[in-house]
Protein backbone atom coordinates (compact mmCIF):
# COMPACT_ATOMS: atom_id res chain seq x y z
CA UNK A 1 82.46 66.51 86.33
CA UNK A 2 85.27 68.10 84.91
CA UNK A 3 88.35 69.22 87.15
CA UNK A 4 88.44 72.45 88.67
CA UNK A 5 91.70 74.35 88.46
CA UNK A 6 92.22 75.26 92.50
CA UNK A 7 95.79 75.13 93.22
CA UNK A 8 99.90 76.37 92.24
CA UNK A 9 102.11 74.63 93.95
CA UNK A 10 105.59 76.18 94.17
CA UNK A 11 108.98 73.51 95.77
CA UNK A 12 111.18 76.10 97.32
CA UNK A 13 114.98 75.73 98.61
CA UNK A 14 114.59 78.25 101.65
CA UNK A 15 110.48 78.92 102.75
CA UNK A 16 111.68 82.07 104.69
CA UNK A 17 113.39 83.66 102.31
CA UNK A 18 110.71 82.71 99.10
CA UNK A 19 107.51 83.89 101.57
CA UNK A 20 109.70 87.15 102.50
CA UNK A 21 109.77 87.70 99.03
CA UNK A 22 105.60 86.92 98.36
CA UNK A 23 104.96 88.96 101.26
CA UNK A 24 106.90 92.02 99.90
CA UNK A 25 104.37 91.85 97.08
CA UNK A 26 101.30 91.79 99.77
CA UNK A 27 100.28 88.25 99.67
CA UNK A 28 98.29 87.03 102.71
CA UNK A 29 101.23 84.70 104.38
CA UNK A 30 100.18 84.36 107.60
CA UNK A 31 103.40 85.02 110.60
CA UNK A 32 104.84 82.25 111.62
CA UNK A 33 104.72 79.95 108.41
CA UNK A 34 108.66 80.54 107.31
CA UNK A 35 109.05 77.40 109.88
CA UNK A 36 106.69 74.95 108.04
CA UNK A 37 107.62 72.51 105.39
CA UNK A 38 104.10 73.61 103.84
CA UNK A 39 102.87 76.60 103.67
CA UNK A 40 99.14 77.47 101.56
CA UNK A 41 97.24 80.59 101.42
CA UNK A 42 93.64 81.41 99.65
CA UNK A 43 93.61 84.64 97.36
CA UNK A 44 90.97 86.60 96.91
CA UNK A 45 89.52 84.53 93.50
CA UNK A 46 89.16 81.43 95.66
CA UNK A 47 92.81 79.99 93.81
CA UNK A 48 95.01 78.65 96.63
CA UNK A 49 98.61 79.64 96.30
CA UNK A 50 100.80 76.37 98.16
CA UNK A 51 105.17 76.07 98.87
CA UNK A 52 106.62 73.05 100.04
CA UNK A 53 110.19 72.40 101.06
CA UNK A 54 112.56 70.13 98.64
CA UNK A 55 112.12 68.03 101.66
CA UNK A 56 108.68 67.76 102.23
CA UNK A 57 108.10 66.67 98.30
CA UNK A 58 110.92 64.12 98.62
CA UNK A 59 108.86 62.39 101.13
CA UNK A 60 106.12 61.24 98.73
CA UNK A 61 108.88 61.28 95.73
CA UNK A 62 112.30 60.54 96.75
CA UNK A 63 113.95 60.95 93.01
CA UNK A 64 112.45 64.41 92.91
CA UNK A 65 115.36 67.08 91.61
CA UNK A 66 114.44 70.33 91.31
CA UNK A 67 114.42 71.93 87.19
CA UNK A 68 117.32 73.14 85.73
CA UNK A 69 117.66 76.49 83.31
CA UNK A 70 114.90 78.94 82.73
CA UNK A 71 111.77 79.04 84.20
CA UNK A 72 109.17 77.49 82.60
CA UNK A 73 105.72 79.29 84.51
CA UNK A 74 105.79 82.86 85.82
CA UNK A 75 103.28 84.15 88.32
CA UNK A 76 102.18 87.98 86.91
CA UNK A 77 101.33 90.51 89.63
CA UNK A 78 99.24 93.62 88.34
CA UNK A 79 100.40 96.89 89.61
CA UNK A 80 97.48 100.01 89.74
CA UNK A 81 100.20 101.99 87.08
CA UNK A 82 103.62 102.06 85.14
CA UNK A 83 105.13 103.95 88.31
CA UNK A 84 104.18 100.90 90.61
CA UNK A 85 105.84 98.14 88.62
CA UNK A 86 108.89 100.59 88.68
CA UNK A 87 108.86 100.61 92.47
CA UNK A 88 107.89 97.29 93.24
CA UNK A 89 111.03 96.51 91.09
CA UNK A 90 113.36 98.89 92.67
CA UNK A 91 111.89 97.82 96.33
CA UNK A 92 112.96 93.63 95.74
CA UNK A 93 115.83 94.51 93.51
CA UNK A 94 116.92 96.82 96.93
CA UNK A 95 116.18 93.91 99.20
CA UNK A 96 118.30 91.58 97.35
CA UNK A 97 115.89 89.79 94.56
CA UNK A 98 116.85 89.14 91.26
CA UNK A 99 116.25 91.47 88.83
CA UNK A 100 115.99 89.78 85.60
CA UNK A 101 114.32 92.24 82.90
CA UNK A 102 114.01 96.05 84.28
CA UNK A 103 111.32 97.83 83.91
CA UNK A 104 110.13 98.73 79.95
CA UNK A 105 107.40 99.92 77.84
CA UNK A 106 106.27 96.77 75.88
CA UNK A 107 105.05 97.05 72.64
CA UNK A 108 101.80 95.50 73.63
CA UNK A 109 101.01 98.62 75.91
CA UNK A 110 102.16 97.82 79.34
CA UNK A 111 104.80 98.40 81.65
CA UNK A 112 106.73 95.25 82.36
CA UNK A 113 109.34 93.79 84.53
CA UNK A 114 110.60 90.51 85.54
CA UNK A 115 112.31 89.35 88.91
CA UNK A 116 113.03 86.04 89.82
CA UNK A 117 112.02 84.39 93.08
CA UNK A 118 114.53 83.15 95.75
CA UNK A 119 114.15 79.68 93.61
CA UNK A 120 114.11 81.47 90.01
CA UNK A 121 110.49 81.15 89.56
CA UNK A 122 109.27 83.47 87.13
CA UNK A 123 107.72 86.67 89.02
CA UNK A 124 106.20 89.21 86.62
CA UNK A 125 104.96 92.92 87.10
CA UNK A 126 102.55 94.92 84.70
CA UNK A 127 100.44 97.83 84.36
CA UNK A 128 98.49 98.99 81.50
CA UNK A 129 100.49 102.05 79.86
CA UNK A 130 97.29 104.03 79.46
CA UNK A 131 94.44 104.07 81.91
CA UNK A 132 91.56 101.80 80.62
């Protein structure tokens, strides 16, 4: 049998500030779970979405240091049009996110915009420029 992808795993610095941020963008994290060292949801495709703590991955792998520079994975978000990646920008910019690209027209035909999680994860916003 050949593996099955199932799972992203994100190590976060602060869980209540990173799930503050993933439920601003109307993921499914459930009250409560800012207070665990893990925290896992299902989406809607069946992929489960998982944080841990620095802490809690240290405890399996006690070298573990977080990356350094850029991101190197971004999780996209699709908005329903240009005007809602424009908002959803302005709405975590307003609450204190990093912005890191504003909202543009991209030559491949969407809007786009980039923010950065509380841990500078890559978050991404799109939405076709014309209605398909």
């Amino acid at each position: 049998m050949t593996p099955q992808f199932d799972l992203i795993g994100m190590v976060v610095t602060d869980m209540g500030r990173t799930l503050d941020f993933y439920r601003r963008l109307g993921l499914p994290v459930p009250s409560g779970a800012e207070r665990e060292p893990h925290v896992e949801i299902t989406l809607d495709n069946g992929v489960r979405l998982a944080w841990d703590t620095v802490e809690t991955i240290r405890g399996f792998d006690p070298g573990y240091a977080p990356a350094t520079g850029g991101p190197r994975a971004a999780l996209a978000f699709r908005c329903a049009d240009p005007a809602e990646v424009d908002r959803w920008y302005a709405e975590l910019t307003a609450a204190g996110h990093h912005g890191h690209l504003a909202p543009w027209d991209a030559f491949w035909g969407q809007r786009y915009a980039v923010l950065h999680d509380p841990d500078g994860n890559g978050v991404d916003l799109f939405a076709p420029l014309k209605t398909e």
